[in-house]
N, C-alpha and C. Protein backbone atom coordinates (compact mmCIF):
# COMPACT_ATOMS: atom_id res chain seq x y z
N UNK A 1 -37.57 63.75 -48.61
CA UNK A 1 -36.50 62.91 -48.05
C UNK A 1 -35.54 62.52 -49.18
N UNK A 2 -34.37 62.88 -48.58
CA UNK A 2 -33.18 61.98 -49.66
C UNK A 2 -33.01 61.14 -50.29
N UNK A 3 -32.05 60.50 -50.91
CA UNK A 3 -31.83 59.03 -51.25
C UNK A 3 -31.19 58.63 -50.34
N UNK A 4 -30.20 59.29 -49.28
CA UNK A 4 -29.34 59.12 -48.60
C UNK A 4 -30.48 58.94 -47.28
N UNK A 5 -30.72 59.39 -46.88
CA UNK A 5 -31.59 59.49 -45.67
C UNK A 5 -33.07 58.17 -45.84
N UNK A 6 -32.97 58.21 -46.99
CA UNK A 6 -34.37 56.73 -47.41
C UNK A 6 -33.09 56.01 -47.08
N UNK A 7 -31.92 55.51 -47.60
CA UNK A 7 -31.16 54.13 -47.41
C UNK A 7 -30.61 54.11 -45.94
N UNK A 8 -30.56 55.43 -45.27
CA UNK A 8 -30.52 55.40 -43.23
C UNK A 8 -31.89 54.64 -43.16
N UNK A 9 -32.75 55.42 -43.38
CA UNK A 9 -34.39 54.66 -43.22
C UNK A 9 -34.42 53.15 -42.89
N UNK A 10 -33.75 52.70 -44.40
CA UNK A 10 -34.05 51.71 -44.68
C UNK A 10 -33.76 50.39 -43.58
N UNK A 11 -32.00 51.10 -43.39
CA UNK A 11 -31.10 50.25 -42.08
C UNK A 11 -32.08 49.99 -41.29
N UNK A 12 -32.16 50.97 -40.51
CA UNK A 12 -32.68 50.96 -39.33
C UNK A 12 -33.98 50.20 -39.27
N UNK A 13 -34.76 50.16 -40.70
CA UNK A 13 -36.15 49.57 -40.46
C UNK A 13 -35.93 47.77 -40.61
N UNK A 14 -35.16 47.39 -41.32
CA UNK A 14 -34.60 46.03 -41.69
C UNK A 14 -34.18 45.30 -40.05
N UNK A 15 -33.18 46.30 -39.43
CA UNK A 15 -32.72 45.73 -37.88
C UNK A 15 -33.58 44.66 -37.05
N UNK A 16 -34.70 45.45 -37.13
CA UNK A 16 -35.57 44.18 -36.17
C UNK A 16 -36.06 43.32 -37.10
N UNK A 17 -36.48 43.06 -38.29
CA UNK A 17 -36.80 41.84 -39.29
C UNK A 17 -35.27 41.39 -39.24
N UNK A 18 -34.14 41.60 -39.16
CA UNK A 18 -33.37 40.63 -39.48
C UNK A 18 -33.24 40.08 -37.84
N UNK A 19 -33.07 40.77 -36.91
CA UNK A 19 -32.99 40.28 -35.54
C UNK A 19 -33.99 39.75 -35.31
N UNK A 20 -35.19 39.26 -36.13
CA UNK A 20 -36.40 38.02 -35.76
C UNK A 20 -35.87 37.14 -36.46
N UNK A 21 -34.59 37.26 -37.51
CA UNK A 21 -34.61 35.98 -38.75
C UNK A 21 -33.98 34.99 -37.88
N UNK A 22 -34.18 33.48 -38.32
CA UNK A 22 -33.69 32.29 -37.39
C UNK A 22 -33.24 31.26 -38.65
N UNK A 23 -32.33 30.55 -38.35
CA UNK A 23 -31.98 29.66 -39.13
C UNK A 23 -32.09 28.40 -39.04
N UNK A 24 -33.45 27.51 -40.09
CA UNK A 24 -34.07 26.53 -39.21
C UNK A 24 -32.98 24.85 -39.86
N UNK A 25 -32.20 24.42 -38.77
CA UNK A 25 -31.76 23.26 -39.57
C UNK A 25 -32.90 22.03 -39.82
N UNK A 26 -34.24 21.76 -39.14
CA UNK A 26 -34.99 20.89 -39.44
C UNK A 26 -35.34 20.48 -41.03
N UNK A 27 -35.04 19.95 -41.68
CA UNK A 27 -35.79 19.70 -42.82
C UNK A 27 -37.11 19.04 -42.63
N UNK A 28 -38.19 19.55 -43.31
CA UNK A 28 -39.94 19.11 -43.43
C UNK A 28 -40.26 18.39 -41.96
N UNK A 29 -40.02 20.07 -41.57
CA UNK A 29 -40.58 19.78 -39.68
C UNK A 29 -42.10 19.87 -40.00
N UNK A 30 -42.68 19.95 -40.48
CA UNK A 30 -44.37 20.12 -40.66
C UNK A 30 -44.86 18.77 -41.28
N UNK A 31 -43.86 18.36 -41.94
CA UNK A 31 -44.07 16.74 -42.38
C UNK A 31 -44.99 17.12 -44.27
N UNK A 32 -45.12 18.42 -44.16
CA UNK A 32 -46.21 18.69 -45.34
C UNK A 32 -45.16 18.72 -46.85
N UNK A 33 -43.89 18.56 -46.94
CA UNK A 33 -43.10 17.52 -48.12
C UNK A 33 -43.50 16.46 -49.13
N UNK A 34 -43.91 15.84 -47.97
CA UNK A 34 -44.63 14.20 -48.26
C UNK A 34 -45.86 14.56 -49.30
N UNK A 35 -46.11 14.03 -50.06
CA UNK A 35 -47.55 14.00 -50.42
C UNK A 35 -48.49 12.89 -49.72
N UNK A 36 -49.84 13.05 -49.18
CA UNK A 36 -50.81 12.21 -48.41
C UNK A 36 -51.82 12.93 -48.73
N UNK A 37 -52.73 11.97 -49.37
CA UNK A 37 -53.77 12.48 -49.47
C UNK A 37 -54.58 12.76 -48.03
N UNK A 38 -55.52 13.84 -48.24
CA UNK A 38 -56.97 13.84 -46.98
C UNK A 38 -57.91 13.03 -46.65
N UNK A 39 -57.69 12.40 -45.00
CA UNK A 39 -58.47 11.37 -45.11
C UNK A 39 -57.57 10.20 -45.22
N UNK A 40 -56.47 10.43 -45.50
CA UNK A 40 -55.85 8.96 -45.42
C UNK A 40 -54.60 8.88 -44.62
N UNK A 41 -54.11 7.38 -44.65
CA UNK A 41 -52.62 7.28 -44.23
C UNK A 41 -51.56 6.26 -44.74
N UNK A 42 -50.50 6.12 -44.38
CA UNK A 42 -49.32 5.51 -44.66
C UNK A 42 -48.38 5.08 -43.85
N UNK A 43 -48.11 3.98 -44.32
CA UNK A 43 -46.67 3.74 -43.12
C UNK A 43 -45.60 3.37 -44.07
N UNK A 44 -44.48 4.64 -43.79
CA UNK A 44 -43.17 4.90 -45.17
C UNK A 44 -42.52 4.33 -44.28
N UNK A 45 -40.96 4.02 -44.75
CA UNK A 45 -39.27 3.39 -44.71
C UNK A 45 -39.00 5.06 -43.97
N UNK A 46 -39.11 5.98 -44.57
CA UNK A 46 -38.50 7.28 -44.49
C UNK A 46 -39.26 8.64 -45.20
N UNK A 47 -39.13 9.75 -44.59
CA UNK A 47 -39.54 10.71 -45.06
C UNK A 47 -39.10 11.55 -45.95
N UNK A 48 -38.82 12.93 -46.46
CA UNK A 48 -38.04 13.85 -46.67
C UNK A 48 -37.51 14.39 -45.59
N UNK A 49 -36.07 14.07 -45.53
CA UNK A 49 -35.02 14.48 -44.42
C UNK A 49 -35.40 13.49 -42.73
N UNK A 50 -36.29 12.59 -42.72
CA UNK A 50 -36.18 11.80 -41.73
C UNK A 50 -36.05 10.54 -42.37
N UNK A 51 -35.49 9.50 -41.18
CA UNK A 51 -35.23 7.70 -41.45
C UNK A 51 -36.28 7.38 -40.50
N UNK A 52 -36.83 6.23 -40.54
CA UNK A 52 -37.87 5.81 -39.51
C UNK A 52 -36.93 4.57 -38.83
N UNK A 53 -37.23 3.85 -38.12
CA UNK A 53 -36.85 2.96 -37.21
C UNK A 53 -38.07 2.24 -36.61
N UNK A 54 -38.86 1.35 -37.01
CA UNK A 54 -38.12 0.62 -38.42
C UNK A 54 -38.98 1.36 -39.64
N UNK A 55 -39.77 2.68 -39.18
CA UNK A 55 -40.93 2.72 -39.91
C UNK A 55 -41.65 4.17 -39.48
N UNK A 56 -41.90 5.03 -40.05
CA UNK A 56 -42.75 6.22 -39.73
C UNK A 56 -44.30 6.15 -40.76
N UNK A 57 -45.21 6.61 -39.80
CA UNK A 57 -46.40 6.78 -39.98
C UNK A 57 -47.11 8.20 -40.41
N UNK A 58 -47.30 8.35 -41.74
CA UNK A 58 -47.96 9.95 -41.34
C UNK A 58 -49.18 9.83 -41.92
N UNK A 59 -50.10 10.63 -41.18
CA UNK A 59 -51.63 11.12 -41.32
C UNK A 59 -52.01 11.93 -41.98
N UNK A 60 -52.87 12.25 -42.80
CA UNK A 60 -54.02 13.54 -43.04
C UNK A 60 -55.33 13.29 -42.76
N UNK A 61 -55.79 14.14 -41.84
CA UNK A 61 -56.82 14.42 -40.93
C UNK A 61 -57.68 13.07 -40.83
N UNK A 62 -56.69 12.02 -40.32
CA UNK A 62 -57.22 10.24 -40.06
C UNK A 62 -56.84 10.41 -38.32
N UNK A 63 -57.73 10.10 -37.74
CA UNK A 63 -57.64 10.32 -35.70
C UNK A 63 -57.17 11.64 -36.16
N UNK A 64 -57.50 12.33 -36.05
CA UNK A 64 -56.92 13.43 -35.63
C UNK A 64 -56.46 14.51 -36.82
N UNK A 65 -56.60 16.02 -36.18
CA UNK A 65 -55.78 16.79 -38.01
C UNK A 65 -54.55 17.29 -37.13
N UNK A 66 -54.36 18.05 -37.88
CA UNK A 66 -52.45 18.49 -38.13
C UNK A 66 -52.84 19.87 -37.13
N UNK A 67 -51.40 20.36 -36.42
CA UNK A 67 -51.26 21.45 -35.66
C UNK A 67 -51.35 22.49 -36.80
N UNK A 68 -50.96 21.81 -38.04
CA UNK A 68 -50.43 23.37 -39.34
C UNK A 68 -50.28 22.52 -40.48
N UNK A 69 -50.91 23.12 -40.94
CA UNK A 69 -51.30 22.15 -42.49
C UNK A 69 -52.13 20.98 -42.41
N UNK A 70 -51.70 19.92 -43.18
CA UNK A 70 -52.49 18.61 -43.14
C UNK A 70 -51.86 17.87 -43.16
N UNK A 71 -50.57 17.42 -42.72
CA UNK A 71 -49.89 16.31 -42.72
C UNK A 71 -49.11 16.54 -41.29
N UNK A 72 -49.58 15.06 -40.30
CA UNK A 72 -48.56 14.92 -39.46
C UNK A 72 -48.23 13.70 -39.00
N UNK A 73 -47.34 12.91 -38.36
CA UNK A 73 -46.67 11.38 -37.52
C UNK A 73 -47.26 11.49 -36.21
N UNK A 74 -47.53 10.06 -36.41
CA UNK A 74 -47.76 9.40 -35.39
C UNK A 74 -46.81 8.14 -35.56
N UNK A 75 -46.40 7.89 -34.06
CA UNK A 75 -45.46 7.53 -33.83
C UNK A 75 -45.51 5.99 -32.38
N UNK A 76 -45.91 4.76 -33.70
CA UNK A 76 -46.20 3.95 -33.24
C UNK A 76 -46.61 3.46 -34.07
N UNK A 77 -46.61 2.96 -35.43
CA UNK A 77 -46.88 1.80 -36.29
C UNK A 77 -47.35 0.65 -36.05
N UNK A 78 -46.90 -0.12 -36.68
CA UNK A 78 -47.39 -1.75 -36.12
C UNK A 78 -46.99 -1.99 -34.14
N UNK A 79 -46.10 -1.28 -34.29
CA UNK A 79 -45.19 -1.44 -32.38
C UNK A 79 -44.61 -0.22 -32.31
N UNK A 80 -43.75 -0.12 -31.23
CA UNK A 80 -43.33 1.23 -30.97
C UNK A 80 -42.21 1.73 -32.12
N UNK A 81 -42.19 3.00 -32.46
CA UNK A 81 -41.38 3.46 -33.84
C UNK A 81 -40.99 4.40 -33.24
N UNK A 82 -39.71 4.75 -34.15
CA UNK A 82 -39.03 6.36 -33.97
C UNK A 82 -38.99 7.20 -35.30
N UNK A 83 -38.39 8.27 -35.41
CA UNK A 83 -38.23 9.19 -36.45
C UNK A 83 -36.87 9.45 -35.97
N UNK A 84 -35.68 9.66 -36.70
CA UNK A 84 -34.46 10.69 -36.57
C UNK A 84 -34.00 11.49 -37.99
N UNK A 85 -33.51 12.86 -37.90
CA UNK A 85 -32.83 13.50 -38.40
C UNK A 85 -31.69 13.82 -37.98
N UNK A 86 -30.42 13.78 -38.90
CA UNK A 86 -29.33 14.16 -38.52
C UNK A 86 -29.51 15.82 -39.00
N UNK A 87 -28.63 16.52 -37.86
CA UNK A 87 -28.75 18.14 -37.73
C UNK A 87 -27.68 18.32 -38.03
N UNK A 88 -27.10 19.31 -38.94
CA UNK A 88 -25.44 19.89 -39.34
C UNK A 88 -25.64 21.43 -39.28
N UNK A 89 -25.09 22.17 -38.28
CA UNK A 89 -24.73 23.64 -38.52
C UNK A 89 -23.56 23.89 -37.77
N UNK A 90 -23.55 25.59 -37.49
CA UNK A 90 -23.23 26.05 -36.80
C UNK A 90 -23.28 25.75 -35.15
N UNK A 91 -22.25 25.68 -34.63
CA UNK A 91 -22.50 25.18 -33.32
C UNK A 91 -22.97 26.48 -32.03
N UNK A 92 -23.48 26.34 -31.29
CA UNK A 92 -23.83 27.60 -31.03
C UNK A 92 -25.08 27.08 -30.00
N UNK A 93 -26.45 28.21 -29.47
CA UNK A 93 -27.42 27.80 -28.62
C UNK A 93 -28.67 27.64 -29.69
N UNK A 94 -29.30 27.24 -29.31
CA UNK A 94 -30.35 26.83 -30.64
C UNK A 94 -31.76 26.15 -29.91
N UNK A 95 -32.82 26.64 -30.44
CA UNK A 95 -34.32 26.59 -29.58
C UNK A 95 -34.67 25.48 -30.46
N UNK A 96 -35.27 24.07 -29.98
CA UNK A 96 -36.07 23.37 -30.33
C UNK A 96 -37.44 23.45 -29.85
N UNK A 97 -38.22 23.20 -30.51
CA UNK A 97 -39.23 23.04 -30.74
C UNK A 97 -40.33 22.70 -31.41
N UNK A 98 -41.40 21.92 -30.87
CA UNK A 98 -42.15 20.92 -31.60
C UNK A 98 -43.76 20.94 -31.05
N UNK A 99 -44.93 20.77 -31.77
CA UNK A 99 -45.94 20.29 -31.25
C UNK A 99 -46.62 18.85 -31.18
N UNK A 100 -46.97 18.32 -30.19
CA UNK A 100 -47.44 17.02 -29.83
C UNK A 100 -48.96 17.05 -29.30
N UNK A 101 -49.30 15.52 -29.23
CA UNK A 101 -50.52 15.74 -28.70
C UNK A 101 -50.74 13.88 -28.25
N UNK A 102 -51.41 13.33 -27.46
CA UNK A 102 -51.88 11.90 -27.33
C UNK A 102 -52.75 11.89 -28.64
N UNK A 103 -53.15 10.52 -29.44
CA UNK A 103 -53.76 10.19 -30.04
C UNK A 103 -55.16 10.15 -29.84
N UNK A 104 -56.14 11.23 -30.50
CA UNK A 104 -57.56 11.30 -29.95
C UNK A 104 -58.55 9.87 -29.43
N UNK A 105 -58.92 9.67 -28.74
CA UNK A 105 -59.73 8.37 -28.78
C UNK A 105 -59.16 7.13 -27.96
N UNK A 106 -57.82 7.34 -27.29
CA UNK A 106 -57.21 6.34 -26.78
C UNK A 106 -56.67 6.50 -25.14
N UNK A 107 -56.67 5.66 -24.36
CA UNK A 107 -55.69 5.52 -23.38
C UNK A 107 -54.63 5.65 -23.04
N UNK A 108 -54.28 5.56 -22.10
CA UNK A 108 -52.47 5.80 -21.38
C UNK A 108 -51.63 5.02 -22.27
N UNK A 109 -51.50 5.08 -23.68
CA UNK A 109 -50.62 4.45 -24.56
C UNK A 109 -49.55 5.07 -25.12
N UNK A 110 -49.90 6.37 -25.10
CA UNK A 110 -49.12 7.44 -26.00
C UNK A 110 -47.56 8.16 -25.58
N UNK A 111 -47.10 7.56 -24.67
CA UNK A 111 -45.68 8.15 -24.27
C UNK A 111 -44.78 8.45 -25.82
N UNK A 112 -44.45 9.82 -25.49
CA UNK A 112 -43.55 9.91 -26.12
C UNK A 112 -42.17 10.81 -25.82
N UNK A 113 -41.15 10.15 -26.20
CA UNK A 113 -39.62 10.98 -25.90
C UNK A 113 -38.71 11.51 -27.28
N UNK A 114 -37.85 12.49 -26.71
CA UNK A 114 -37.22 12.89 -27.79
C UNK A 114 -35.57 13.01 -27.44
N UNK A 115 -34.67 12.52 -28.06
CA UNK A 115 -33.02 13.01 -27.53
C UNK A 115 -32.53 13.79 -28.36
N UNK A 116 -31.43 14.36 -28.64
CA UNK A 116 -30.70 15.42 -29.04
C UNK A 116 -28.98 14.99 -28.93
N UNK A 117 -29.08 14.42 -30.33
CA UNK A 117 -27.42 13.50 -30.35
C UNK A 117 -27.23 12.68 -29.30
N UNK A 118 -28.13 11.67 -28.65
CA UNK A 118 -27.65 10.81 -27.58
C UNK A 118 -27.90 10.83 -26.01
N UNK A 119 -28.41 12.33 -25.78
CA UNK A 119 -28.81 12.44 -24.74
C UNK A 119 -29.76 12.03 -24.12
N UNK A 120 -29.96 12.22 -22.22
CA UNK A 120 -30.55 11.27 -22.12
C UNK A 120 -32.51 11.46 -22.64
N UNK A 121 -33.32 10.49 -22.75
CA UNK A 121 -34.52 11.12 -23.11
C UNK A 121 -35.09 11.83 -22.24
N UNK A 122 -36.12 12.68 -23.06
CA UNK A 122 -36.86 13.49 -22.37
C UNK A 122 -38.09 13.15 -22.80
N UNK A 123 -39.53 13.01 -21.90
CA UNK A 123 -40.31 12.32 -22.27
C UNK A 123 -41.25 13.60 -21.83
N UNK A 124 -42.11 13.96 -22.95
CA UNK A 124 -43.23 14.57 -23.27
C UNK A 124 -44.93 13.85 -22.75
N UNK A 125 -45.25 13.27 -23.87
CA UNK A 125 -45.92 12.43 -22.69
C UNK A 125 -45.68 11.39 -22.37
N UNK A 126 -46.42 11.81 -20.65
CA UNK A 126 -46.30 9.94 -19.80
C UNK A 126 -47.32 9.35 -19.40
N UNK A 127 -47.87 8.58 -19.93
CA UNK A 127 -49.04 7.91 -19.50
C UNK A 127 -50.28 9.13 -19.78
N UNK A 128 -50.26 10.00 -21.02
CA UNK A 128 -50.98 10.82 -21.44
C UNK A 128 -52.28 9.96 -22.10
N UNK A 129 -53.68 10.32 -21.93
CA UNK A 129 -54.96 9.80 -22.71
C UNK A 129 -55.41 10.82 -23.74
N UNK A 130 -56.18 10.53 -24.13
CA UNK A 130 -57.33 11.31 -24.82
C UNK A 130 -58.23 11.06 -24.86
N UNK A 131 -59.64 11.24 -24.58
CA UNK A 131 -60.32 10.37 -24.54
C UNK A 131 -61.69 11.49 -25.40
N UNK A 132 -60.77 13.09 -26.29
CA UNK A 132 -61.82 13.48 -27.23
C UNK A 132 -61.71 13.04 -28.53
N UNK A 133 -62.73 13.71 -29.77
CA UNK A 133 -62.26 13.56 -30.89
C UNK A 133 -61.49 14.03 -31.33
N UNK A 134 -60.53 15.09 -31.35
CA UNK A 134 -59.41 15.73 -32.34
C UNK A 134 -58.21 15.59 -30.81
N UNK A 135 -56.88 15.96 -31.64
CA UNK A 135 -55.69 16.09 -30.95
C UNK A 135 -55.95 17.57 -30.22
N UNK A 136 -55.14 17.64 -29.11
CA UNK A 136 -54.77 18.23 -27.76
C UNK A 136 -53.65 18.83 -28.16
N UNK A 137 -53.60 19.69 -29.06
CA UNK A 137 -51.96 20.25 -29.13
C UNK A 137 -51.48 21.03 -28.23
N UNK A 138 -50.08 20.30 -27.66
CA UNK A 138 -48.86 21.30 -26.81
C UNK A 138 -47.60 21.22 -27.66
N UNK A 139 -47.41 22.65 -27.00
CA UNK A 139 -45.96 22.87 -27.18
C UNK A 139 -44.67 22.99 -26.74
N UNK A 140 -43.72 22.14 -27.28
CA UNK A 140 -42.88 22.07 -26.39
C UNK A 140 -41.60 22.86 -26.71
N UNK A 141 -41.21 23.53 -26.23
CA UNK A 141 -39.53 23.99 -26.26
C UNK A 141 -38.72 24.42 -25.43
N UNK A 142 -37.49 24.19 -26.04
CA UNK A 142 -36.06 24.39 -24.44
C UNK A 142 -34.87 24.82 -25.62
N UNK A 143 -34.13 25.44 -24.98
CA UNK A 143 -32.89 25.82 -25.53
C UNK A 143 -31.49 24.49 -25.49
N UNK A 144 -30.91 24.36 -26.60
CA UNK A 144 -30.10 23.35 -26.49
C UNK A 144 -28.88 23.85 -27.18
N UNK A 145 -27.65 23.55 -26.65
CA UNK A 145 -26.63 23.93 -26.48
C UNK A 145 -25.85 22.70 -27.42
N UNK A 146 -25.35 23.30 -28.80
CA UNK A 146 -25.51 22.45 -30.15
C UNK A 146 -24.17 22.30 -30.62
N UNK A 147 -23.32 21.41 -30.68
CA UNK A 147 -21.94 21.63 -30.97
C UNK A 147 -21.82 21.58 -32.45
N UNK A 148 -23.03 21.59 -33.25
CA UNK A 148 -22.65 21.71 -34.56
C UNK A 148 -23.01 20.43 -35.31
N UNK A 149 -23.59 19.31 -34.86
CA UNK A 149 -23.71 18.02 -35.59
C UNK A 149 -24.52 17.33 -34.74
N UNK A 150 -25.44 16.78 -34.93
CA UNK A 150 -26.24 16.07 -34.03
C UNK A 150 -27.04 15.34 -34.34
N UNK A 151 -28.71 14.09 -34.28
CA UNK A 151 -29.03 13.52 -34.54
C UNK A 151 -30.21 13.80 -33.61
N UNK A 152 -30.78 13.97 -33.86
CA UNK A 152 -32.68 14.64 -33.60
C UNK A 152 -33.29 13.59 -33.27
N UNK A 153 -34.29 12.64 -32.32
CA UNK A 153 -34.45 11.46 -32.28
C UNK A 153 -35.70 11.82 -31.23
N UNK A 154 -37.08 11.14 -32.24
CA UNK A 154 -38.68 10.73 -31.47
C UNK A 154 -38.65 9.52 -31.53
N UNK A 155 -39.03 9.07 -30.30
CA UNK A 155 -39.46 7.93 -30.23
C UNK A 155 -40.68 7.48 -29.10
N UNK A 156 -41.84 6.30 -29.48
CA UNK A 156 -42.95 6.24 -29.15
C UNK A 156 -42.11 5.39 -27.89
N UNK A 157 -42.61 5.75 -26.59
CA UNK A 157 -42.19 4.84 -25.33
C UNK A 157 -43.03 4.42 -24.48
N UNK A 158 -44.72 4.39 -25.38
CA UNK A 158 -45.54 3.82 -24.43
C UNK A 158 -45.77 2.28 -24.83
N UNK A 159 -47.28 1.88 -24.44
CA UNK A 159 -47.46 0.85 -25.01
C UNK A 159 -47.84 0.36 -26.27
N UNK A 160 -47.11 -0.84 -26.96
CA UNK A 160 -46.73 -0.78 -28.29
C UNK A 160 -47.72 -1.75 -28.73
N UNK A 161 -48.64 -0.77 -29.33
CA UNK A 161 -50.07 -1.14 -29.18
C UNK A 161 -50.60 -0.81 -30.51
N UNK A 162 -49.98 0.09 -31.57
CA UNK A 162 -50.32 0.83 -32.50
C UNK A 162 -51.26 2.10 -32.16
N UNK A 163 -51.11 2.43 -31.18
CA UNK A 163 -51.91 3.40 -30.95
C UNK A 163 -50.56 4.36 -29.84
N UNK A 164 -50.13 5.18 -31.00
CA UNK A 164 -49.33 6.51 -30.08
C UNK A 164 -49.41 7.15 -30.79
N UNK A 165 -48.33 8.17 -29.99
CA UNK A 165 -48.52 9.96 -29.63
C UNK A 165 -48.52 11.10 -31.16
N UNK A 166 -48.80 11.49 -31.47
CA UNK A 166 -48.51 12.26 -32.55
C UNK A 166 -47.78 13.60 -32.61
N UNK A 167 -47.19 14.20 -33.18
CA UNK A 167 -46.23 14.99 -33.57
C UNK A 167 -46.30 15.69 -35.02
N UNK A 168 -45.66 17.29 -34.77
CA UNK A 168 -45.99 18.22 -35.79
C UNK A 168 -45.24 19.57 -35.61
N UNK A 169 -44.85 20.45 -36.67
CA UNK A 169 -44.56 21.63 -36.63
C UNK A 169 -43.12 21.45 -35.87
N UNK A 170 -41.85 20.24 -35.87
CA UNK A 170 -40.80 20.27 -35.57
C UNK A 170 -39.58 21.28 -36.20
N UNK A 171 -38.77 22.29 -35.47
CA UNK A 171 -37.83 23.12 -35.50
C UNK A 171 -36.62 23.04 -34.58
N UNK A 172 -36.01 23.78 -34.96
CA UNK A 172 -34.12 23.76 -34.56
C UNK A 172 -33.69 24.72 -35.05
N UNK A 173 -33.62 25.97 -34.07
CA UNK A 173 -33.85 27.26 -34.79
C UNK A 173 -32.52 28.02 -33.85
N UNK A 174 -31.60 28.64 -34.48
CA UNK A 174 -30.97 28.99 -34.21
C UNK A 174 -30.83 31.33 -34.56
N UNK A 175 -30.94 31.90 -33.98
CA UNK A 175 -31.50 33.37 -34.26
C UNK A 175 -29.97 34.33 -34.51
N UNK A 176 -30.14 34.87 -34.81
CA UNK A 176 -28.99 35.71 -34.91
C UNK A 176 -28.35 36.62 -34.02
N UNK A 177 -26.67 36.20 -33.88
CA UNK A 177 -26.02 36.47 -32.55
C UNK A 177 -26.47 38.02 -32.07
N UNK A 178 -27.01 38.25 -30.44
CA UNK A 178 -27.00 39.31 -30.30
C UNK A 178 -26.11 40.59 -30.58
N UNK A 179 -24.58 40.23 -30.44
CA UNK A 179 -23.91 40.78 -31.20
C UNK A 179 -23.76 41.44 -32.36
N UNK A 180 -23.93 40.37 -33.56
CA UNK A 180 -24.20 41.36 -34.61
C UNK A 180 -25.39 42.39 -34.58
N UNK A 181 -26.45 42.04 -33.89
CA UNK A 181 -27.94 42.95 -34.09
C UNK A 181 -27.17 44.10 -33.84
N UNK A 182 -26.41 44.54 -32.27
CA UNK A 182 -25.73 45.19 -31.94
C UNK A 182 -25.10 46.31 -32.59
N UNK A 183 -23.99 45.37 -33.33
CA UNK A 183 -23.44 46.05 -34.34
C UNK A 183 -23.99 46.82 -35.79
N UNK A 184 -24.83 46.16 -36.34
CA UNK A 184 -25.96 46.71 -36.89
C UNK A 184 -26.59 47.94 -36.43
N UNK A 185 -26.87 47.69 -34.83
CA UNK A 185 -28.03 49.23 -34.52
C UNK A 185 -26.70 49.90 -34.89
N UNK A 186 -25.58 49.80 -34.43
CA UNK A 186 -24.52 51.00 -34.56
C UNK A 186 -24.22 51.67 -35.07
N UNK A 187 -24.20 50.25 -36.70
CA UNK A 187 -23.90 51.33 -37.52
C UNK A 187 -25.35 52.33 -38.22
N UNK A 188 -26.51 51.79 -38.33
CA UNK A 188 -27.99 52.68 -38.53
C UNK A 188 -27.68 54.12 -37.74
N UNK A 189 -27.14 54.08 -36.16
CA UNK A 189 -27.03 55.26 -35.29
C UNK A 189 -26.32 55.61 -36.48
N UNK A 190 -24.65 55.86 -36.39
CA UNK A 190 -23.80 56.38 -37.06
C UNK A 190 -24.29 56.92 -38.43
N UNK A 191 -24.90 56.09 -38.97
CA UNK A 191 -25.17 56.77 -40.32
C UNK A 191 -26.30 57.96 -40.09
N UNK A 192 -27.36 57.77 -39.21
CA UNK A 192 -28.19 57.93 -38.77
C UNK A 192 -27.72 60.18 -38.78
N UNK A 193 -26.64 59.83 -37.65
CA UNK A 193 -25.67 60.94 -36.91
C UNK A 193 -24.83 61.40 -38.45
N UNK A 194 -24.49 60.82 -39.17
CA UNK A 194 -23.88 61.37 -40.50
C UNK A 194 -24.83 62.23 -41.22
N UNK A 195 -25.91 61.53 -41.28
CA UNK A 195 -27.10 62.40 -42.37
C UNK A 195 -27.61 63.82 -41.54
N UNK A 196 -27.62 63.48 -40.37
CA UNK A 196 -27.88 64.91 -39.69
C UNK A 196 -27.19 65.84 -39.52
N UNK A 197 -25.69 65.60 -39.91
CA UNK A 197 -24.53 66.70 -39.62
C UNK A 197 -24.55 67.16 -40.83
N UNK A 198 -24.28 66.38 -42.09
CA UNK A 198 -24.77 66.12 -43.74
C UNK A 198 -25.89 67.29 -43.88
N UNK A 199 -27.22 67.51 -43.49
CA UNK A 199 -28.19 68.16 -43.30
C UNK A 199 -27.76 69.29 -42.92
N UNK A 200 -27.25 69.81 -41.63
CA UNK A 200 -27.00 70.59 -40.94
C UNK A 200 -26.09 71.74 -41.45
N UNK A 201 -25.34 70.87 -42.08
CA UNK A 201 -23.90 71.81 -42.87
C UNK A 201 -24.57 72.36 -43.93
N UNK A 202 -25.90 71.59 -44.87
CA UNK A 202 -26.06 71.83 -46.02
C UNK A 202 -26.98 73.33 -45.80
N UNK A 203 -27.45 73.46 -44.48
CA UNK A 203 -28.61 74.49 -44.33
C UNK A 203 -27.48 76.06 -44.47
């Protein structure tokens, strides 16, 4: 094989790794930034890339371990608490998504909601229990329609009890326009169709 025909190769093999690439605006959606030791917890002012309101809580494997890694929020401190990040990109359609779970060991306390620059909430759990030892992880995601600036917002909406919902593995993922992929296969074909005429003439 060529050099010319390895760098067609190459196009064409890159196309679908770049048409999986996504561009995540969340900063330390896994919460694993923070340093926390195992086994313990904290209640911070603010995270890396989140503000709390009045106060965020994060865990390592204390009630409960992490969806991915070892660090995750719970969201309910002394009373009910929130987390927000402000989001800046490209405006465009963009997949959120996050994993949650009720707090292992507890009752209908754990409501939790999330908005998206102001909108109205959307509440994950409602009147969710647990009543094993480890977290129940779900996942949640929906497509959201992003004008480019926004403000990311959890907040605990059950009873403010110190005992709510936990949260992990948060994203805001935006993928690359079908269009360009498009344009891309095109040009891989074309070159593709060059090296074979290239070939053909040379025989």
């Amino acid at each position: 094989m060529n050099s010319f025909t390895k760098y067609v190769a190459s196009v064409l093999f890159a196309i679908p790794m770049i048409a999986s690439a996504a561009v995540d605006l969340v900063t330390n959606g896994s919460f694993e930034i923070d340093s926390q030791a195992s086994g313990t917890w904290n209640i911070y002012n603010s995270l890396t890339g989140w503000t709390g309101s009045p106060n965020i809580e994060l865990r390592n494997n204390v009630a409960g371990t992490a969806y991915e890694g070892g660090n995750f929020i719970e969201l309910d401190t002394y009373s009910n608490s929130s987390l927000s990040q402000l989001l800046v990109g490209t405006p465009g359609s963009y997949q959120l998504s996050f994993w949650y779970s009720a707090r292992p060991g507890t009752g209908a306390t754990n409501d939790l909601t999330f908005t998206v620059d102001g909108s109205a909430p959307v509440t994950v759990l409602n009147g969710a229990s647990n009543a094993g030892s480890d977290h129940k992880w779900l996942n949640y995601s929906t497509i959201i329609n992003f004008d480019g600036n926004g403000l990311l917002t959890f907040n605990a909406s059950g009873i403010s009890d110190s005992y709510g919902g936990s949260l992990d593995m948060v994203s805001f993922t935006s993928p690359i326009p079908e269009s360009e992929i498009y344009v891309m296969l095109l040009i891989g074909l074309g070159l593709l169709r060059f090296a074979a005429h290239r070939k053909k003439k040379n025989i």
